[in-house]
C-alpha atoms as a PDB file:
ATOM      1  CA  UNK A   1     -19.773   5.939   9.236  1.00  0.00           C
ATOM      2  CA  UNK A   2     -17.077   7.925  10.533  1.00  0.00           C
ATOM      3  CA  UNK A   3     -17.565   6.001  14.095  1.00  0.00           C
ATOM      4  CA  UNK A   4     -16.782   2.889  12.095  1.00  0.00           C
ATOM      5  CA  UNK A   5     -13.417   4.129  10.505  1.00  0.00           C
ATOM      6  CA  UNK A   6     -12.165   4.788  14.190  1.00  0.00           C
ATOM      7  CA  UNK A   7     -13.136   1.747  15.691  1.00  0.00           C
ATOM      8  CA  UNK A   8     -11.525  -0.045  12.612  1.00  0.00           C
ATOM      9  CA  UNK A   9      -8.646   2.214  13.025  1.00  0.00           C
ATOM     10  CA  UNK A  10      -7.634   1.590  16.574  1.00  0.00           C
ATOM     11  CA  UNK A  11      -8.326  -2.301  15.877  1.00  0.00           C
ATOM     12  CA  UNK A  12      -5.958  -2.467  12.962  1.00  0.00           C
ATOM     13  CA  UNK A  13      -2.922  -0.020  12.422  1.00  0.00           C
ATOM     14  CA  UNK A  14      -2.192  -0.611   8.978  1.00  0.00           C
ATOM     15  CA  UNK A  15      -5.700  -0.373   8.198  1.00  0.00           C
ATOM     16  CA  UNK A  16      -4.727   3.294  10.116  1.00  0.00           C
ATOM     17  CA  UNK A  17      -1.647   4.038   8.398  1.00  0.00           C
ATOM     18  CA  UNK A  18      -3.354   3.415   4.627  1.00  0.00           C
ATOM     19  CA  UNK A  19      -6.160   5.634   5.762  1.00  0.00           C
ATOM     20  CA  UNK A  20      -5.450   8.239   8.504  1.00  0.00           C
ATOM     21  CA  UNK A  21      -3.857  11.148   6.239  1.00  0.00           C
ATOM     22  CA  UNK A  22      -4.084  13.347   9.074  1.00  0.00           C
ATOM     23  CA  UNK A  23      -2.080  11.421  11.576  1.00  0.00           C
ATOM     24  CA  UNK A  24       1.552  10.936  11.911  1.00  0.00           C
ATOM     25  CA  UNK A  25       1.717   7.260  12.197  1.00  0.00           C
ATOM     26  CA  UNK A  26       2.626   6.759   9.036  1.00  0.00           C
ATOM     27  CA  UNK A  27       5.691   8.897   9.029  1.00  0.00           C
ATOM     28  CA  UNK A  28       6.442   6.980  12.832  1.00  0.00           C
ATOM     29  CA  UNK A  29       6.758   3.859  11.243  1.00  0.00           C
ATOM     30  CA  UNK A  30       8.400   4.922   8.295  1.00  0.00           C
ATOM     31  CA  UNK A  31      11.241   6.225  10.392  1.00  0.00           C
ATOM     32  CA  UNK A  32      11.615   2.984  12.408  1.00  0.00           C
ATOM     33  CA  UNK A  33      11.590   1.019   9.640  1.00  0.00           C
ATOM     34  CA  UNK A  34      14.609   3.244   7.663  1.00  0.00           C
ATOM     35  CA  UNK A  35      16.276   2.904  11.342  1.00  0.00           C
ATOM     36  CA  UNK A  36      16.221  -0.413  11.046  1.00  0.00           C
ATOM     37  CA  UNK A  37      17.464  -1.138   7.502  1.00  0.00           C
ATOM     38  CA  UNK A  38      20.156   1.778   8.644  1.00  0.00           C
ATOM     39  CA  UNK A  39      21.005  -0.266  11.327  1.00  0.00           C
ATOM     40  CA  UNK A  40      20.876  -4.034   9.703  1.00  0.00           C
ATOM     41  CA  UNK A  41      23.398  -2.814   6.611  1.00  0.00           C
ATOM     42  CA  UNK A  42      25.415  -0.570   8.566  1.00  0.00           C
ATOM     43  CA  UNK A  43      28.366   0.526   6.489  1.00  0.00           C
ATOM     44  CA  UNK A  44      27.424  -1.593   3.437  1.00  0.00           C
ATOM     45  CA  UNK A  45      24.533   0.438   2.729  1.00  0.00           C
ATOM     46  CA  UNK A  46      24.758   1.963  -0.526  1.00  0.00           C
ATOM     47  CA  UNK A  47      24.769   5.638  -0.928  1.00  0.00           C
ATOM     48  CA  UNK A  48      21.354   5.512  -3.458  1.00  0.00           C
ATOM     49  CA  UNK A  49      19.651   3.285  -0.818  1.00  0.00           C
ATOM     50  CA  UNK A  50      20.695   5.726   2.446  1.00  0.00           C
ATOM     51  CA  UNK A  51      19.283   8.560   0.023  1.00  0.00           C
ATOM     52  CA  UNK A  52      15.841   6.797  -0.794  1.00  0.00           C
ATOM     53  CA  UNK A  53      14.988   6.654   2.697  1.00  0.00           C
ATOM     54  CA  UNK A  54      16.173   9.908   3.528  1.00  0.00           C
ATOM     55  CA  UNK A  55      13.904  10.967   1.005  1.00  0.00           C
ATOM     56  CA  UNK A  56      11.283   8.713   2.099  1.00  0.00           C
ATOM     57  CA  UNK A  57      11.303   9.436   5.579  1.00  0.00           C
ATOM     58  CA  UNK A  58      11.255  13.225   4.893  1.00  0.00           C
ATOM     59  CA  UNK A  59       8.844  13.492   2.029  1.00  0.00           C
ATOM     60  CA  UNK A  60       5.215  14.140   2.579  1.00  0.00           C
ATOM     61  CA  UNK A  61       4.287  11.932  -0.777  1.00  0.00           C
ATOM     62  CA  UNK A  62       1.893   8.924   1.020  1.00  0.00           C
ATOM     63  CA  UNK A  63       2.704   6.730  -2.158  1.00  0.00           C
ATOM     64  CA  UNK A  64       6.340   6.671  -1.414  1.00  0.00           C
ATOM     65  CA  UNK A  65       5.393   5.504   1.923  1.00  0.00           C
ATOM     66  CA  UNK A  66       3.191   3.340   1.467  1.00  0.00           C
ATOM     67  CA  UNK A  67       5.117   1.619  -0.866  1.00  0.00           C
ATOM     68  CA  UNK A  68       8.132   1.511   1.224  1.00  0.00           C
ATOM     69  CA  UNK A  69       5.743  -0.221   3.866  1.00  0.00           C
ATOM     70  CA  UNK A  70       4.774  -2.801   1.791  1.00  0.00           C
ATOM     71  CA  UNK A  71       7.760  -3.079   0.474  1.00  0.00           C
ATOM     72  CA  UNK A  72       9.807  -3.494   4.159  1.00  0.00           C
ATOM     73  CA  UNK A  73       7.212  -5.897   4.647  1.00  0.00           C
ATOM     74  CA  UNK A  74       7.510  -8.083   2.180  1.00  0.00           C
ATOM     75  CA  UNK A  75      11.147  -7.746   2.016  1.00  0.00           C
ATOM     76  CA  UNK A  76      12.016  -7.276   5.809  1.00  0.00           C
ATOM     77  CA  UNK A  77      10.531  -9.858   7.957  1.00  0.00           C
ATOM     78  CA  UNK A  78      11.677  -8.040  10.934  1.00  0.00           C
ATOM     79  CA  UNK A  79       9.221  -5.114  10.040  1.00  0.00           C
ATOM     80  CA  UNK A  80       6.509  -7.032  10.993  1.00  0.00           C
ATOM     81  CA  UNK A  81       7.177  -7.129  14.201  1.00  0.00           C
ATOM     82  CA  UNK A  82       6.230  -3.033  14.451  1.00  0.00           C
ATOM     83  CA  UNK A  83       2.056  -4.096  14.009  1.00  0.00           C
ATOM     84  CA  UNK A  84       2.664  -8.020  15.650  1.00  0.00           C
ATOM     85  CA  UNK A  85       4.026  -7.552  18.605  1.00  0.00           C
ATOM     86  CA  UNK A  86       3.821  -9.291  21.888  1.00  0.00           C
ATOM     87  CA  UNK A  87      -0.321  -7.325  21.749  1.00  0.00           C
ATOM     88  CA  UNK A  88      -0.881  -7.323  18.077  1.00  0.00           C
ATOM     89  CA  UNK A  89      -1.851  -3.770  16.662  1.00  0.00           C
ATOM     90  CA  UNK A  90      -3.798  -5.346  13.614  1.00  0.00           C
ATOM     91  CA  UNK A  91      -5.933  -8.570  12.814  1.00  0.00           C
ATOM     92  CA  UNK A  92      -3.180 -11.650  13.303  1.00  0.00           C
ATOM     93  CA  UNK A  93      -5.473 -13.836  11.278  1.00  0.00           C
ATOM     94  CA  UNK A  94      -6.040 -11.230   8.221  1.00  0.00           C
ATOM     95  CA  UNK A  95      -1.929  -9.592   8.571  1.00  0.00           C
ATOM     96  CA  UNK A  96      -0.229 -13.172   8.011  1.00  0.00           C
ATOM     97  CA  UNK A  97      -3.041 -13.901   5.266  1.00  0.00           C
ATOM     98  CA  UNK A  98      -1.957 -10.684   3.797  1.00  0.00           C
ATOM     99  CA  UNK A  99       1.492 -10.911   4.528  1.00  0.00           C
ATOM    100  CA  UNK A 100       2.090 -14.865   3.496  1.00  0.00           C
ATOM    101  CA  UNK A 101      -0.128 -15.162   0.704  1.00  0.00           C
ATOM    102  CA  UNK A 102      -1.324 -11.386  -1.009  1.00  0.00           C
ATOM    103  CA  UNK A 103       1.785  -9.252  -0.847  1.00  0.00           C
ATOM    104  CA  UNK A 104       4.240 -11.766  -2.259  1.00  0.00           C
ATOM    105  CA  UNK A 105       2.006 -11.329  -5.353  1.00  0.00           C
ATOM    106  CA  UNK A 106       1.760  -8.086  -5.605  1.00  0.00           C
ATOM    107  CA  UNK A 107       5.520  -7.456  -5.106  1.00  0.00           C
ATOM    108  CA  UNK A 108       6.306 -10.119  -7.283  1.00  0.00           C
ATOM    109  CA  UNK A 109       4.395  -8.119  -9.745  1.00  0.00           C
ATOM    110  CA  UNK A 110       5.881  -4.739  -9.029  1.00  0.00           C
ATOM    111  CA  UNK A 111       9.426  -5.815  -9.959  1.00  0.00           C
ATOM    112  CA  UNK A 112       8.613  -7.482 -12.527  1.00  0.00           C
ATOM    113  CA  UNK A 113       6.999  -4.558 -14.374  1.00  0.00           C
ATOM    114  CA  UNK A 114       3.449  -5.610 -14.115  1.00  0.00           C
ATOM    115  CA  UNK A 115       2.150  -2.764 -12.965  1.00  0.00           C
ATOM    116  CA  UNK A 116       2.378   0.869 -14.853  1.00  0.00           C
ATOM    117  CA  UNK A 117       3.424   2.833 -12.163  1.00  0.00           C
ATOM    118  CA  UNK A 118       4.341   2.902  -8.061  1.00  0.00           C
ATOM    119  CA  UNK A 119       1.242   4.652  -7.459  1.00  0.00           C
ATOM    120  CA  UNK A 120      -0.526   1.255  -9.349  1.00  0.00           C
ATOM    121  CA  UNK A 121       1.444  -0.997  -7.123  1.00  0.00           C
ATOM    122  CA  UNK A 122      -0.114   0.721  -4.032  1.00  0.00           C
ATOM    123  CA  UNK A 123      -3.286   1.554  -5.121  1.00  0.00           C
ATOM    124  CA  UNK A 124      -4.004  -2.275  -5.637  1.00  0.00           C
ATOM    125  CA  UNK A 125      -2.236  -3.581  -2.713  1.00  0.00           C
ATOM    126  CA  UNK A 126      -4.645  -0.788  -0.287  1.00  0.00           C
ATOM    127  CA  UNK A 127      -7.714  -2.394  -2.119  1.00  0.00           C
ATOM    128  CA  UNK A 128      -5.928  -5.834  -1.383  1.00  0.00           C
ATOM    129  CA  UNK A 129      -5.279  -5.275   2.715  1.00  0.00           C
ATOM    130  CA  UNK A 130      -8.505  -3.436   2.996  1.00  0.00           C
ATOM    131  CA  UNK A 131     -11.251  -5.900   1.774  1.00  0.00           C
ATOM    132  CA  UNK A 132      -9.555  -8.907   3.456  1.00  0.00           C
END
């Protein structure tokens, strides 16, 4: 089985990111995604938001990051562009299903209060991504 993980792994890097916890991807794309929003807002950044992904970026807490993932991507089109590049790094097909029709959903639900906690939020949109 474990043969199977890697091969699905180096097919599909958020399929890697949600389920590596030993490898540093995660934290990688973190980072370039704070970079971005750093750079995009510039000086009108707020203090709370330059804090949250200082705290994000730093933090070893894979909910947090995962959620800010999700989160970029839903909210940050340009994010995408870090797993669809000019060689996609996951499934184009199954990413813009997930992306244009699954996340909206699930973020729709998370600031509305629909689910109990962040951890909820994530936990359901892993399951999502992964059984596309």
């Amino acid at each position: 089985m474990t043969g199977v993980e890697v091969a699905r792994e180096k097919k599909d890097l958020l399929y890697h990111i949600i389920n590596n916890i030993e490898a540093e991807t995660l934290d990688d794309i973190c980072q370039r995604i704070a970079s971005h929003v750093v750079n995009k807002y510039g000086d009108s950044i707020s203090i709370r938001l330059r804090q949250i992904l200082q705290k994000v970026t730093q933090n070893e807490d894979r909910i947090g990051k995962h959620a800010f993932v999700f989160f970029a991507l839903a909210q940050e089109p340009e994010s995408r562009q870090l797993f669809m590049s000019e060689t996609p790094r996951v499934p184009p097909e199954k990413f813009k299903r997930f992306i244009d029709d699954e996340l909206p959903i699930l973020v729709d639900k998370l600031t509305n209060g629909a689910f109990t906690s962040l951890r909820a939020f994530v936990e359901d949109t892993r399951w999502t991504y992964c059984t596309l």
